[in-house]
PDB file of N, CA and C in Angstrom:
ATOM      1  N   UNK A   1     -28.940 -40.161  38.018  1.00  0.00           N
ATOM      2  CA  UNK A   1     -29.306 -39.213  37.007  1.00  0.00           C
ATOM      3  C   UNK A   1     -30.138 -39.910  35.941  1.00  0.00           C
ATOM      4  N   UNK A   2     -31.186 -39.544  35.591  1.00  0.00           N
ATOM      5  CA  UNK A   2     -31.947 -40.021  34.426  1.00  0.00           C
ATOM      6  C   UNK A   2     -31.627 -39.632  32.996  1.00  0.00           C
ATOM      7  N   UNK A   3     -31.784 -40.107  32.335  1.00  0.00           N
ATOM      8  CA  UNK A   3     -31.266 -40.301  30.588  1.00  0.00           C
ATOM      9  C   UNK A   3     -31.875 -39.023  30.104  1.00  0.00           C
ATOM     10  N   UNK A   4     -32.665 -38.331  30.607  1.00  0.00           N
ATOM     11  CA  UNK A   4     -33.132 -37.078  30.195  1.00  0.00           C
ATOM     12  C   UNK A   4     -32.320 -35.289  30.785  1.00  0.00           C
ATOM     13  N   UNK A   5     -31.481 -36.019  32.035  1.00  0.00           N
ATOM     14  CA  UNK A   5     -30.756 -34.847  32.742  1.00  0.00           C
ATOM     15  C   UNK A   5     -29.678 -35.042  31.973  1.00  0.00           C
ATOM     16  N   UNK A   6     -29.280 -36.520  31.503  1.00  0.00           N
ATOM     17  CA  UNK A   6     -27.603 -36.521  31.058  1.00  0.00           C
ATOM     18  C   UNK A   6     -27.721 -35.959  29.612  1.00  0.00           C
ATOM     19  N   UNK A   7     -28.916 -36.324  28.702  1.00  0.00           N
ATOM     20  CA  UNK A   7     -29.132 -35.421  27.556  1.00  0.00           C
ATOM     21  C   UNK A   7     -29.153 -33.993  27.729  1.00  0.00           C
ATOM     22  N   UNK A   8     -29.501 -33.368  28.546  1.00  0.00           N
ATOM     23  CA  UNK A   8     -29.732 -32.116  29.116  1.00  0.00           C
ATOM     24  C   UNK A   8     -28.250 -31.392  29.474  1.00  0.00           C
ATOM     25  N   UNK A   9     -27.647 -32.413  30.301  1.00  0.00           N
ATOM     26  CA  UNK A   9     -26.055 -32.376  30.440  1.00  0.00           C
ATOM     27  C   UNK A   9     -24.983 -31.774  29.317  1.00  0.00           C
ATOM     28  N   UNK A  10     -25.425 -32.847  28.482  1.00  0.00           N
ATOM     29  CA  UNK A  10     -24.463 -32.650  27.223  1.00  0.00           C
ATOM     30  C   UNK A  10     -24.846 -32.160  26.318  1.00  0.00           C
ATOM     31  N   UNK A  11     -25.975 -31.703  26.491  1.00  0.00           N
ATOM     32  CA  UNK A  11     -26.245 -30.523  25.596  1.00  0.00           C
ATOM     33  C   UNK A  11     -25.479 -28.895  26.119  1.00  0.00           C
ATOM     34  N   UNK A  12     -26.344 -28.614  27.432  1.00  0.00           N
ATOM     35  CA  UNK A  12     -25.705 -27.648  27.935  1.00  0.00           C
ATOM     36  C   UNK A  12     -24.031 -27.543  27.870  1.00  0.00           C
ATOM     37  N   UNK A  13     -23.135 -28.654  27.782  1.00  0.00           N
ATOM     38  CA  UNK A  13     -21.784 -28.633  27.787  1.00  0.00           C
ATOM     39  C   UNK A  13     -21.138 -28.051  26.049  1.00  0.00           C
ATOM     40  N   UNK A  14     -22.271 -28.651  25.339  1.00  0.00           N
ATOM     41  CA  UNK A  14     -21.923 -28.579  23.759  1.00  0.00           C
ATOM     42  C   UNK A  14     -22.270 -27.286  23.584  1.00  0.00           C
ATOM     43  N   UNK A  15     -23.248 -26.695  24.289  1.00  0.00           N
ATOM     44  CA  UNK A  15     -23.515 -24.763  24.546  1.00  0.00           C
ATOM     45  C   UNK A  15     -22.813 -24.637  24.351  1.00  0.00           C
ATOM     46  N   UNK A  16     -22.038 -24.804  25.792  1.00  0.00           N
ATOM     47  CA  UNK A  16     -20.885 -24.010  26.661  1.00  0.00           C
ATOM     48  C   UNK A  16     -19.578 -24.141  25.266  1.00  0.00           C
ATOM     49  N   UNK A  17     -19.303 -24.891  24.648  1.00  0.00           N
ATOM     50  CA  UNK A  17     -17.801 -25.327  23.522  1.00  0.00           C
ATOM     51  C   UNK A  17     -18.650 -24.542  22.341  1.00  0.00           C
ATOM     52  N   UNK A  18     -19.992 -24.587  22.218  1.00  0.00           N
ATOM     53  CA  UNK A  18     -20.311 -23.479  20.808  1.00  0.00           C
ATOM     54  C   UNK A  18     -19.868 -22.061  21.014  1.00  0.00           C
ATOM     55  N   UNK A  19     -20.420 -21.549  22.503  1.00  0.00           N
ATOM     56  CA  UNK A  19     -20.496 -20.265  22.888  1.00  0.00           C
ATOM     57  C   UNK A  19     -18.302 -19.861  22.983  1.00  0.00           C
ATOM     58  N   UNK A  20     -18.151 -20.902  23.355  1.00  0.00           N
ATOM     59  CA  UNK A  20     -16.471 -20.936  23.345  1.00  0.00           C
ATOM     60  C   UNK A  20     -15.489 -20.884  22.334  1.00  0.00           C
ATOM     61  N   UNK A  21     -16.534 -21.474  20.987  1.00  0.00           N
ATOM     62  CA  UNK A  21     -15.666 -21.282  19.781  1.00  0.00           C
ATOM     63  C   UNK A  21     -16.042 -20.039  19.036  1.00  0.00           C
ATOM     64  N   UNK A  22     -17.727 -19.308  19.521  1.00  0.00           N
ATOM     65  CA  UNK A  22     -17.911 -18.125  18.562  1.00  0.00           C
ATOM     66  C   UNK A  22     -16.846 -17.180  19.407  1.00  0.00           C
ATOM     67  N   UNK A  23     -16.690 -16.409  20.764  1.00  0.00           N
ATOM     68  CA  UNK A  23     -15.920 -15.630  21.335  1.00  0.00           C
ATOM     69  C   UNK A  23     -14.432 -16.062  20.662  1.00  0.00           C
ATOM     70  N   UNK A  24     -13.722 -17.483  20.717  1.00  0.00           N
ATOM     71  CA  UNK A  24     -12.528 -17.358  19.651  1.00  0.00           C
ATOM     72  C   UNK A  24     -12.121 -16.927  18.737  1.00  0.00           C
ATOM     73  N   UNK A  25     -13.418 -17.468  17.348  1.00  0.00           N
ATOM     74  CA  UNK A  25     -13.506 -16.297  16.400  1.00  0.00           C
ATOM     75  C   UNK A  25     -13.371 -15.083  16.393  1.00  0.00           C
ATOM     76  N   UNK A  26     -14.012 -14.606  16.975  1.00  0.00           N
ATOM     77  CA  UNK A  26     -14.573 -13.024  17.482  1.00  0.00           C
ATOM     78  C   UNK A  26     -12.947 -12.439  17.879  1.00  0.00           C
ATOM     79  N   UNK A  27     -12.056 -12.859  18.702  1.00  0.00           N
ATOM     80  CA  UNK A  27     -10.906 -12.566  19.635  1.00  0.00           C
ATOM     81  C   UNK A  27     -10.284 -13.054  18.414  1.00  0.00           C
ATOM     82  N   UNK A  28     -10.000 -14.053  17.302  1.00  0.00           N
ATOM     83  CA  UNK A  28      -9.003 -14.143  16.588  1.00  0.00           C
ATOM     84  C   UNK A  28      -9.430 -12.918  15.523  1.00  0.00           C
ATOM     85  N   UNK A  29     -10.559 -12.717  15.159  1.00  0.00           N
ATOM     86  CA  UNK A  29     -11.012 -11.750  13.794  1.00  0.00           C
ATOM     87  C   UNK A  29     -10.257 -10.183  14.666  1.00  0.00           C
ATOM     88  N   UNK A  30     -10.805  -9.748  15.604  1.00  0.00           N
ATOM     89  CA  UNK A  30     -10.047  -8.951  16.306  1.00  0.00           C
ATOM     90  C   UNK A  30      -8.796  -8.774  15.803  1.00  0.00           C
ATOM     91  N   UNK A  31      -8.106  -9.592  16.325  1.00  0.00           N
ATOM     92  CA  UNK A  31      -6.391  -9.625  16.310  1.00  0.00           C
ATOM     93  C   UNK A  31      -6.348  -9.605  14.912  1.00  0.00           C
ATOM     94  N   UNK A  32      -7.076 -10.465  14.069  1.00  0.00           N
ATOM     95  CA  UNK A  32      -6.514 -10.250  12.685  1.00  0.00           C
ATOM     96  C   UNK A  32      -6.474  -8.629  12.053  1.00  0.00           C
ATOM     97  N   UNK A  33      -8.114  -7.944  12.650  1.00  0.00           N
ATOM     98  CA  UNK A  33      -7.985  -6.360  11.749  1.00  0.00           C
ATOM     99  C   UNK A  33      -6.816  -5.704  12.861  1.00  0.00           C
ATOM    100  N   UNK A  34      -6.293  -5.739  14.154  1.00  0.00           N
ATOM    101  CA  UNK A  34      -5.533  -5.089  14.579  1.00  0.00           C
ATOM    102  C   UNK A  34      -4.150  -5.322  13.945  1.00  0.00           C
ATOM    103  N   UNK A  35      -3.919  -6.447  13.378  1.00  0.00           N
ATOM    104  CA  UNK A  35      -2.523  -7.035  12.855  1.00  0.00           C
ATOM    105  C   UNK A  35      -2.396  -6.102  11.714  1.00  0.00           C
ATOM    106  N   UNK A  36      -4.025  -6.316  10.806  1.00  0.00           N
ATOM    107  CA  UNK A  36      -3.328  -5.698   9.495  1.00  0.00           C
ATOM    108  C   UNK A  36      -3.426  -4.512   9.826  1.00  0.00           C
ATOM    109  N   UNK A  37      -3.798  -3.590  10.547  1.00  0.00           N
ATOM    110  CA  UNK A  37      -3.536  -2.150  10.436  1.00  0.00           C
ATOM    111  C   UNK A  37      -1.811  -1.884  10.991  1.00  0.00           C
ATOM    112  N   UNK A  38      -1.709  -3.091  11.594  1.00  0.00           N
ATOM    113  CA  UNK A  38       0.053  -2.732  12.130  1.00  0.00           C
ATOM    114  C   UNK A  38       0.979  -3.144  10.904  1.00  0.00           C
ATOM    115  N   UNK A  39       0.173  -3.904  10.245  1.00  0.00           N
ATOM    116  CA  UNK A  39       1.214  -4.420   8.756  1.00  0.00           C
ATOM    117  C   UNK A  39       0.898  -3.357   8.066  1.00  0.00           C
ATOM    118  N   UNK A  40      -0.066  -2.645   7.746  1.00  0.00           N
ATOM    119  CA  UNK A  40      -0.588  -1.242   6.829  1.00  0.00           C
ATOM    120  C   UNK A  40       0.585  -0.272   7.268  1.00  0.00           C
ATOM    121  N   UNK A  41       0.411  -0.157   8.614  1.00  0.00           N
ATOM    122  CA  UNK A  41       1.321   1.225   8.697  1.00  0.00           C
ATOM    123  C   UNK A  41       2.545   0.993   8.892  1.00  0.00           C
ATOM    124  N   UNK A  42       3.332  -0.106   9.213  1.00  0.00           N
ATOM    125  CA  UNK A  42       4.786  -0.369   8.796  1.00  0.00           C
ATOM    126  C   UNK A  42       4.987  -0.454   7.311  1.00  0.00           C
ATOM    127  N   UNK A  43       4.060  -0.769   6.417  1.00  0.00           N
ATOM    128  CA  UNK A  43       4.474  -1.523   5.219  1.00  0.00           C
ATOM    129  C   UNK A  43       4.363   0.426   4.867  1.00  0.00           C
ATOM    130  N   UNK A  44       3.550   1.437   5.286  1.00  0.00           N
ATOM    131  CA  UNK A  44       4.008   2.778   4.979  1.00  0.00           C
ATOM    132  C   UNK A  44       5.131   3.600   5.711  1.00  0.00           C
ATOM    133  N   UNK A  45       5.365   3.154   6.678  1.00  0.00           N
ATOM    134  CA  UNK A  45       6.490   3.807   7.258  1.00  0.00           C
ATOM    135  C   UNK A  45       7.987   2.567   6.304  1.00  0.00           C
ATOM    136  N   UNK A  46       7.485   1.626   6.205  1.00  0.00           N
ATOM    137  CA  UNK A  46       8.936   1.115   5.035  1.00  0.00           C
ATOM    138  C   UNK A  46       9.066   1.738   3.625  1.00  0.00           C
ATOM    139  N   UNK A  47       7.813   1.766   3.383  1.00  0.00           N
ATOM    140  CA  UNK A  47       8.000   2.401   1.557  1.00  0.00           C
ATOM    141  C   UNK A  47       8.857   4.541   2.273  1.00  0.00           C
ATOM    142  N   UNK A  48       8.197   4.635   3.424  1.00  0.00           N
ATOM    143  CA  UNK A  48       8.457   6.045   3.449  1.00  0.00           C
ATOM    144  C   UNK A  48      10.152   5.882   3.564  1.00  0.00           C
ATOM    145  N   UNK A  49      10.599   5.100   4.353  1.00  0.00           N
ATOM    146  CA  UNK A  49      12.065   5.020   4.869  1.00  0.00           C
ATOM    147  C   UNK A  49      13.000   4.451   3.048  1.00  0.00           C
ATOM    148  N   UNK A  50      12.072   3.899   2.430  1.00  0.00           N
ATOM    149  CA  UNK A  50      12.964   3.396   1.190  1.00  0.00           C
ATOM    150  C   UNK A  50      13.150   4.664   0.252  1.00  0.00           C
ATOM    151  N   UNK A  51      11.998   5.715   0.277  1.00  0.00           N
ATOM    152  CA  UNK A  51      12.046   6.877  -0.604  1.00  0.00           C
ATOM    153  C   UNK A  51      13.614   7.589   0.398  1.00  0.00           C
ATOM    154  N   UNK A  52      13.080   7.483   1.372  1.00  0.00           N
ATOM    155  CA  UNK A  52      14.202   8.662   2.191  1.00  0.00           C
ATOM    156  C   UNK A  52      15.389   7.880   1.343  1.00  0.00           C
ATOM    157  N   UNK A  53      15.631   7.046   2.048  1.00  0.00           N
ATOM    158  CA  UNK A  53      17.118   6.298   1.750  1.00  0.00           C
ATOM    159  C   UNK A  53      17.653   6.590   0.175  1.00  0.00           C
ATOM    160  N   UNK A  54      16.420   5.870  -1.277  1.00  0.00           N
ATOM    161  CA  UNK A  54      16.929   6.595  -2.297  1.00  0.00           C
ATOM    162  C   UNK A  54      16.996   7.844  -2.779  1.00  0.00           C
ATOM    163  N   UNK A  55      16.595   8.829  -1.817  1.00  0.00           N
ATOM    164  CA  UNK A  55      16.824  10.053  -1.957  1.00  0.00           C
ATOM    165  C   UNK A  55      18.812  10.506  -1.747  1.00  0.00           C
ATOM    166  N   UNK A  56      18.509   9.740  -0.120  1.00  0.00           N
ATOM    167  CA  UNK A  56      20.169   9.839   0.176  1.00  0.00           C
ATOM    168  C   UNK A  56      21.166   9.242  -1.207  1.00  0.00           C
ATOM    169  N   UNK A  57      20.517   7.800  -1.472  1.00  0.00           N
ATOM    170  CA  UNK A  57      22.140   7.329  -2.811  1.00  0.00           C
ATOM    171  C   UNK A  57      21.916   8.077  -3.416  1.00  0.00           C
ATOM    172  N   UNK A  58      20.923   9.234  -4.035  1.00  0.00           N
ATOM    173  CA  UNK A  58      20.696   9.960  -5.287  1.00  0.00           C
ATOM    174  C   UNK A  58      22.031  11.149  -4.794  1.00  0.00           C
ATOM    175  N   UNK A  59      21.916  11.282  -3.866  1.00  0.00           N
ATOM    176  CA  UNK A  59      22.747  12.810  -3.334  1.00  0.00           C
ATOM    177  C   UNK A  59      24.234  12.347  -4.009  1.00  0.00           C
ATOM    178  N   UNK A  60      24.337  10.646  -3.464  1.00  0.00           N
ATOM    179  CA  UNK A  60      25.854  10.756  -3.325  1.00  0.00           C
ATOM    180  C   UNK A  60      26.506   9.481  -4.819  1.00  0.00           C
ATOM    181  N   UNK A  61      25.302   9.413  -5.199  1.00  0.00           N
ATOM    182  CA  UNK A  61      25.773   9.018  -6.917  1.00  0.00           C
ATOM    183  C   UNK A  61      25.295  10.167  -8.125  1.00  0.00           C
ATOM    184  N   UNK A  62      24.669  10.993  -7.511  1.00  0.00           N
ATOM    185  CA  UNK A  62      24.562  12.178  -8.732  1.00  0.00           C
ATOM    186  C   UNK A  62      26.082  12.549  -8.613  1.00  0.00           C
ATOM    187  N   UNK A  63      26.043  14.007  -9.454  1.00  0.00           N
ATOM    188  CA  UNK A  63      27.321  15.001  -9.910  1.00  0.00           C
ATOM    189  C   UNK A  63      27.549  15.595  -8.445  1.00  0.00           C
ATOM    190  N   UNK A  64      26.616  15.882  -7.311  1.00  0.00           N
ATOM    191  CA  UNK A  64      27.017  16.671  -6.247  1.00  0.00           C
ATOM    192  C   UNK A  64      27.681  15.671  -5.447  1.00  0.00           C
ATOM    193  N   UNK A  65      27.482  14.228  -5.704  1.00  0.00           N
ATOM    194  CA  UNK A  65      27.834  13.266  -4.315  1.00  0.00           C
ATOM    195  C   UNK A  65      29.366  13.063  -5.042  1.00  0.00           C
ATOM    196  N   UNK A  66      29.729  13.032  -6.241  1.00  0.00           N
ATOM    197  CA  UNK A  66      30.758  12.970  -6.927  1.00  0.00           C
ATOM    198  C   UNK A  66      31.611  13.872  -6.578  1.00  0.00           C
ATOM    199  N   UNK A  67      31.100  15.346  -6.552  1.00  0.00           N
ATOM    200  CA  UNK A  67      31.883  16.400  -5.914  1.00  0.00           C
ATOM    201  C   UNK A  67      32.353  16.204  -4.614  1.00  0.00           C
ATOM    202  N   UNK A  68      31.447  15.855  -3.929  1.00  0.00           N
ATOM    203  CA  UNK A  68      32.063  15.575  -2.650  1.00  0.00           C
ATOM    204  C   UNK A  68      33.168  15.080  -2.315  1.00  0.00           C
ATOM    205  N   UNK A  69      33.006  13.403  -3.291  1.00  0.00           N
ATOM    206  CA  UNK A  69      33.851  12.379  -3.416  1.00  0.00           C
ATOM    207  C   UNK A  69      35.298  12.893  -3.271  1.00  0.00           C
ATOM    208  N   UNK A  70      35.043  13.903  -4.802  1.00  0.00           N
ATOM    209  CA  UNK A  70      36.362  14.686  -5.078  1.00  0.00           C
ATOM    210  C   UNK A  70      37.219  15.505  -4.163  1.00  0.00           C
ATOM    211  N   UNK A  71      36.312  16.594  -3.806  1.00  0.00           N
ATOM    212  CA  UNK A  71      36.302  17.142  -2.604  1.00  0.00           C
ATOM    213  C   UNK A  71      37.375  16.466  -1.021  1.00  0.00           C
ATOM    214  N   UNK A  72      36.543  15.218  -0.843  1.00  0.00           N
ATOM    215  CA  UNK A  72      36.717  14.755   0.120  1.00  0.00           C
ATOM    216  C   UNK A  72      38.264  13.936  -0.340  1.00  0.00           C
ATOM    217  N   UNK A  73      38.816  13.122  -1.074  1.00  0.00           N
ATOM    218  CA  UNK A  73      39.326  12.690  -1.612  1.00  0.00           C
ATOM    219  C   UNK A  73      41.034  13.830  -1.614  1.00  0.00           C
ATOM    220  N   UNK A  74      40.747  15.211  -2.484  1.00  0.00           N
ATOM    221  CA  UNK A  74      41.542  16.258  -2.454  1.00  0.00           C
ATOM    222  C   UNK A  74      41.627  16.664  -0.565  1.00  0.00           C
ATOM    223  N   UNK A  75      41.089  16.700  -0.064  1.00  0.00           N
ATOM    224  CA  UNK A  75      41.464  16.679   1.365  1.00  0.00           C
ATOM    225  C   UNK A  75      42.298  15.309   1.649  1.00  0.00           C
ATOM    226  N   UNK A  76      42.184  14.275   1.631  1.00  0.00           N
ATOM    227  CA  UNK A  76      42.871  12.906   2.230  1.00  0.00           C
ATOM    228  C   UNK A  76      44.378  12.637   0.932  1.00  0.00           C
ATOM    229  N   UNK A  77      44.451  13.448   0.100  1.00  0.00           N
ATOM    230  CA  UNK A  77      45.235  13.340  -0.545  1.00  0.00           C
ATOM    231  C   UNK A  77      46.029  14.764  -1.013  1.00  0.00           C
ATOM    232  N   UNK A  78      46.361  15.189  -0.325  1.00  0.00           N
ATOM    233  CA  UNK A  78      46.488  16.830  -0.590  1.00  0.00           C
ATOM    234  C   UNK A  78      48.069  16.936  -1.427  1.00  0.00           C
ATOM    235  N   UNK A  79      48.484  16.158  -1.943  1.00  0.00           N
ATOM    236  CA  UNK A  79      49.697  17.020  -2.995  1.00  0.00           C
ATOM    237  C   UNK A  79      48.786  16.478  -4.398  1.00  0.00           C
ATOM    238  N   UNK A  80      47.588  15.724  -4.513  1.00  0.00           N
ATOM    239  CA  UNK A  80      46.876  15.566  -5.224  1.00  0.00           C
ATOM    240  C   UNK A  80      46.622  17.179  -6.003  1.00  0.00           C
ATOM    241  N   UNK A  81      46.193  17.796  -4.793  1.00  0.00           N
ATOM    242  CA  UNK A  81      45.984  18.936  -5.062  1.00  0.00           C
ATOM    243  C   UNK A  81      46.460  20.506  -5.507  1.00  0.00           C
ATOM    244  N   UNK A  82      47.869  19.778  -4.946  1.00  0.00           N
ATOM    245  CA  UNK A  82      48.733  21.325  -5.496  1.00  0.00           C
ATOM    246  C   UNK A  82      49.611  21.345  -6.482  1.00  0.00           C
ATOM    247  N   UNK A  83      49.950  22.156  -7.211  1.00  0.00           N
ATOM    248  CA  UNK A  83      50.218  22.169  -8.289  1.00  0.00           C
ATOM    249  C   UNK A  83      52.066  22.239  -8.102  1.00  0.00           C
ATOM    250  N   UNK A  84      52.919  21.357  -9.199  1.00  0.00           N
ATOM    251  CA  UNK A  84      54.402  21.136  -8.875  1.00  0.00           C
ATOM    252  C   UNK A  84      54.134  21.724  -9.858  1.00  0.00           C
ATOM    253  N   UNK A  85      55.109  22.586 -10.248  1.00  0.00           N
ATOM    254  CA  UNK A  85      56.079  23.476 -11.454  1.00  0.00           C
ATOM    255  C   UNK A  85      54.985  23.577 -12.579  1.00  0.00           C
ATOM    256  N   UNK A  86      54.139  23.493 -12.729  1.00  0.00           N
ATOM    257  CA  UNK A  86      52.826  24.419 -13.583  1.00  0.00           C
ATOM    258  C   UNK A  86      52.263  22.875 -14.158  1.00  0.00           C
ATOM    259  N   UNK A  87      52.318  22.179 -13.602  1.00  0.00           N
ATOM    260  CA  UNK A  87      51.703  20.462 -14.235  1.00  0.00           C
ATOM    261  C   UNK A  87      51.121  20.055 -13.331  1.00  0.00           C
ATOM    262  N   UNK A  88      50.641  18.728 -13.466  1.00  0.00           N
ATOM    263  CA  UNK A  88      49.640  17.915 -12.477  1.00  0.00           C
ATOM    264  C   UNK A  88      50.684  17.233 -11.808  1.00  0.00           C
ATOM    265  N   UNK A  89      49.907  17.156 -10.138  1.00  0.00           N
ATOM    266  CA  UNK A  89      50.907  16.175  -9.750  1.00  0.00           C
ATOM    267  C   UNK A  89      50.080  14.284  -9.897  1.00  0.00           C
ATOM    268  N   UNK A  90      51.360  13.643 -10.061  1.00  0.00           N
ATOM    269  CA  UNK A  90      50.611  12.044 -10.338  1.00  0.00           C
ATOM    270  C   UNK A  90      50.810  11.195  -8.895  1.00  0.00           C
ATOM    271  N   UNK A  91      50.812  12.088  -7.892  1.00  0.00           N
ATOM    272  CA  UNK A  91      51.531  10.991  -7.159  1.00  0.00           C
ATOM    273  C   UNK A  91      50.606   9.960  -6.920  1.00  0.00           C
ATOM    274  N   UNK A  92      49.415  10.236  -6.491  1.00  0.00           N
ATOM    275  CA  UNK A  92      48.001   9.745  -5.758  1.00  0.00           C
ATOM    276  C   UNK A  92      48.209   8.603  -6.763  1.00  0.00           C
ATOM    277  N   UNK A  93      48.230   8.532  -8.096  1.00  0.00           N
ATOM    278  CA  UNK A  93      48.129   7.416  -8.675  1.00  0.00           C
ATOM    279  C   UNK A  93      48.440   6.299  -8.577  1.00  0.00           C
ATOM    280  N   UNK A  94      49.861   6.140  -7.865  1.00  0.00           N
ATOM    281  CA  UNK A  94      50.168   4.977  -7.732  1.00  0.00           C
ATOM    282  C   UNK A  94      49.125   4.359  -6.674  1.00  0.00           C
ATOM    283  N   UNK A  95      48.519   4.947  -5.673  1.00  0.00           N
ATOM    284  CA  UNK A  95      48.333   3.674  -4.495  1.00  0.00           C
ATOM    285  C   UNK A  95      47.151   3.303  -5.215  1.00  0.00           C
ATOM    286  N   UNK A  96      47.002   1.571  -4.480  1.00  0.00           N
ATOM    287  CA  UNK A  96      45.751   1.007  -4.728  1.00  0.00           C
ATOM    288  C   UNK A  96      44.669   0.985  -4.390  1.00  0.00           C
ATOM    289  N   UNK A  97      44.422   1.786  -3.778  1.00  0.00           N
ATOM    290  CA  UNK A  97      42.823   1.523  -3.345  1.00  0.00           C
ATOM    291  C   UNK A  97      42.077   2.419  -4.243  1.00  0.00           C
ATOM    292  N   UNK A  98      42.708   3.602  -5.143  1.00  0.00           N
ATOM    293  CA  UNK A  98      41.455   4.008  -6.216  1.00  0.00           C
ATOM    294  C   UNK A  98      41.147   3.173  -7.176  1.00  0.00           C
ATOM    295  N   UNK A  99      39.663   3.698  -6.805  1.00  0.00           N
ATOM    296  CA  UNK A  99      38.913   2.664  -8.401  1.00  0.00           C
ATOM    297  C   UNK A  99      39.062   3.762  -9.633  1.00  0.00           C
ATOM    298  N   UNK A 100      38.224   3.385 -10.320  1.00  0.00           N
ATOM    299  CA  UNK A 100      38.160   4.022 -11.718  1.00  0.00           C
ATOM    300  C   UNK A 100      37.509   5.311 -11.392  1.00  0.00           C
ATOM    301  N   UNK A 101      36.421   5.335 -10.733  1.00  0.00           N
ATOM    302  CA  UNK A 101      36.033   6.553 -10.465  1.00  0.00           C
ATOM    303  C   UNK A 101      36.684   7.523  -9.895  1.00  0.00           C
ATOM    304  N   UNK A 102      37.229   7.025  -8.562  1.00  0.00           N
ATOM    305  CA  UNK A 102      38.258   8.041  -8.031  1.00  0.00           C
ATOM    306  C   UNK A 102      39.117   8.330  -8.881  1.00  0.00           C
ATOM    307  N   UNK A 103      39.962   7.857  -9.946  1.00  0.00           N
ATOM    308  CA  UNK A 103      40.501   7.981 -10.393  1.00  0.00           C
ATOM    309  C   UNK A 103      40.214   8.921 -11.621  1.00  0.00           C
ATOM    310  N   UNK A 104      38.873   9.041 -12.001  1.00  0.00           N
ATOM    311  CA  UNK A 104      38.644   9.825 -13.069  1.00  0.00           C
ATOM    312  C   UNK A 104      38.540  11.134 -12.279  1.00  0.00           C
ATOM    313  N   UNK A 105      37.782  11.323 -10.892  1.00  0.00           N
ATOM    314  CA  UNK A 105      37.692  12.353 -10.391  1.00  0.00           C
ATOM    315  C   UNK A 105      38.630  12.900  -9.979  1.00  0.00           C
ATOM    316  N   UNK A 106      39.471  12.057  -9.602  1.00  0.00           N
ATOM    317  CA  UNK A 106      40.981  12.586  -9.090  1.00  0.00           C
ATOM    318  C   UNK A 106      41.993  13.134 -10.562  1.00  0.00           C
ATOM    319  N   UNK A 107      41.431  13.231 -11.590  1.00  0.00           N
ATOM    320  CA  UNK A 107      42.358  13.914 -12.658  1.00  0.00           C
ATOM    321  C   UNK A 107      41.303  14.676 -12.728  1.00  0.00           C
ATOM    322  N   UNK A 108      40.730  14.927 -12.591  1.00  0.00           N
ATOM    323  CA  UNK A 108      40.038  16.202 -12.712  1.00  0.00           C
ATOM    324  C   UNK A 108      40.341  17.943 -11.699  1.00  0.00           C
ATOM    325  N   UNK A 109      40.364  16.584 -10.152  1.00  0.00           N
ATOM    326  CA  UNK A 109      40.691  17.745  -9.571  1.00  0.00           C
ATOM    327  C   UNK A 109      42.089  18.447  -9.548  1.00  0.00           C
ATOM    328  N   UNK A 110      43.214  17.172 -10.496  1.00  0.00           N
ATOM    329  CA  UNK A 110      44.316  17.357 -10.195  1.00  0.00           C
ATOM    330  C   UNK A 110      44.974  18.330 -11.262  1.00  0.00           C
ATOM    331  N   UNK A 111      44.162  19.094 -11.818  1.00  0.00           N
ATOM    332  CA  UNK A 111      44.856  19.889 -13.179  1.00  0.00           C
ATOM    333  C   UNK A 111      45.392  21.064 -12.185  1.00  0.00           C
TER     334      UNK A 111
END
């Protein structure tokens, strides 16, 4: 081979690794705008799922989720609920697992 084919050689080879690194680019820039449109529309389907969700604690820390509480509470505790000789009954009070809240709601329902 003469010094003019092997220049010729390695040129054509240094083509071939230019032409190899623009198509990389090209295939990584790709993937990058396909990525962010998949990060765009999760990052909106998350903000959408975070509204839903504080919609739900709103239900059940407003006055209606409280009712429930109560509600639900006067069912699992039912002499809570009925009335002994024209007074409240206290029994519910003793056990431990009400907090303060149940406990405020539970004299409420218990008149």
């Amino acid at each position: 081979m003469t010094q003019t084919e092997i220049e010729q050689a390695v040129e054509s080879i240094w083509t071939l690794f230019r032409e190899t690194d623009r198509r990389l680019d090209q295939r990584i820039a790709e993937t990058d705008r396909r990525l962010d449109r998949r990060f765009e529309a999760m990052e909106r389907e998350i903000a959408a799922l975070s509204a839903q969700t504080r919609a739900a604690e709103n239900l059940f820390t407003s006055q209606w989720g409280q009712l429930l509480e109560a509600l639900e509470d006067s069912r699992r505790w039912p002499s809570c609920s009925r009335r002994r000789g024209g007074s409240r009954s206290t029994a519910a009070y003793g056990h431990s697992r009400h907090t303060g809240v149940e406990r405020r709601w539970r004299s409420i329902c218990c008149w």
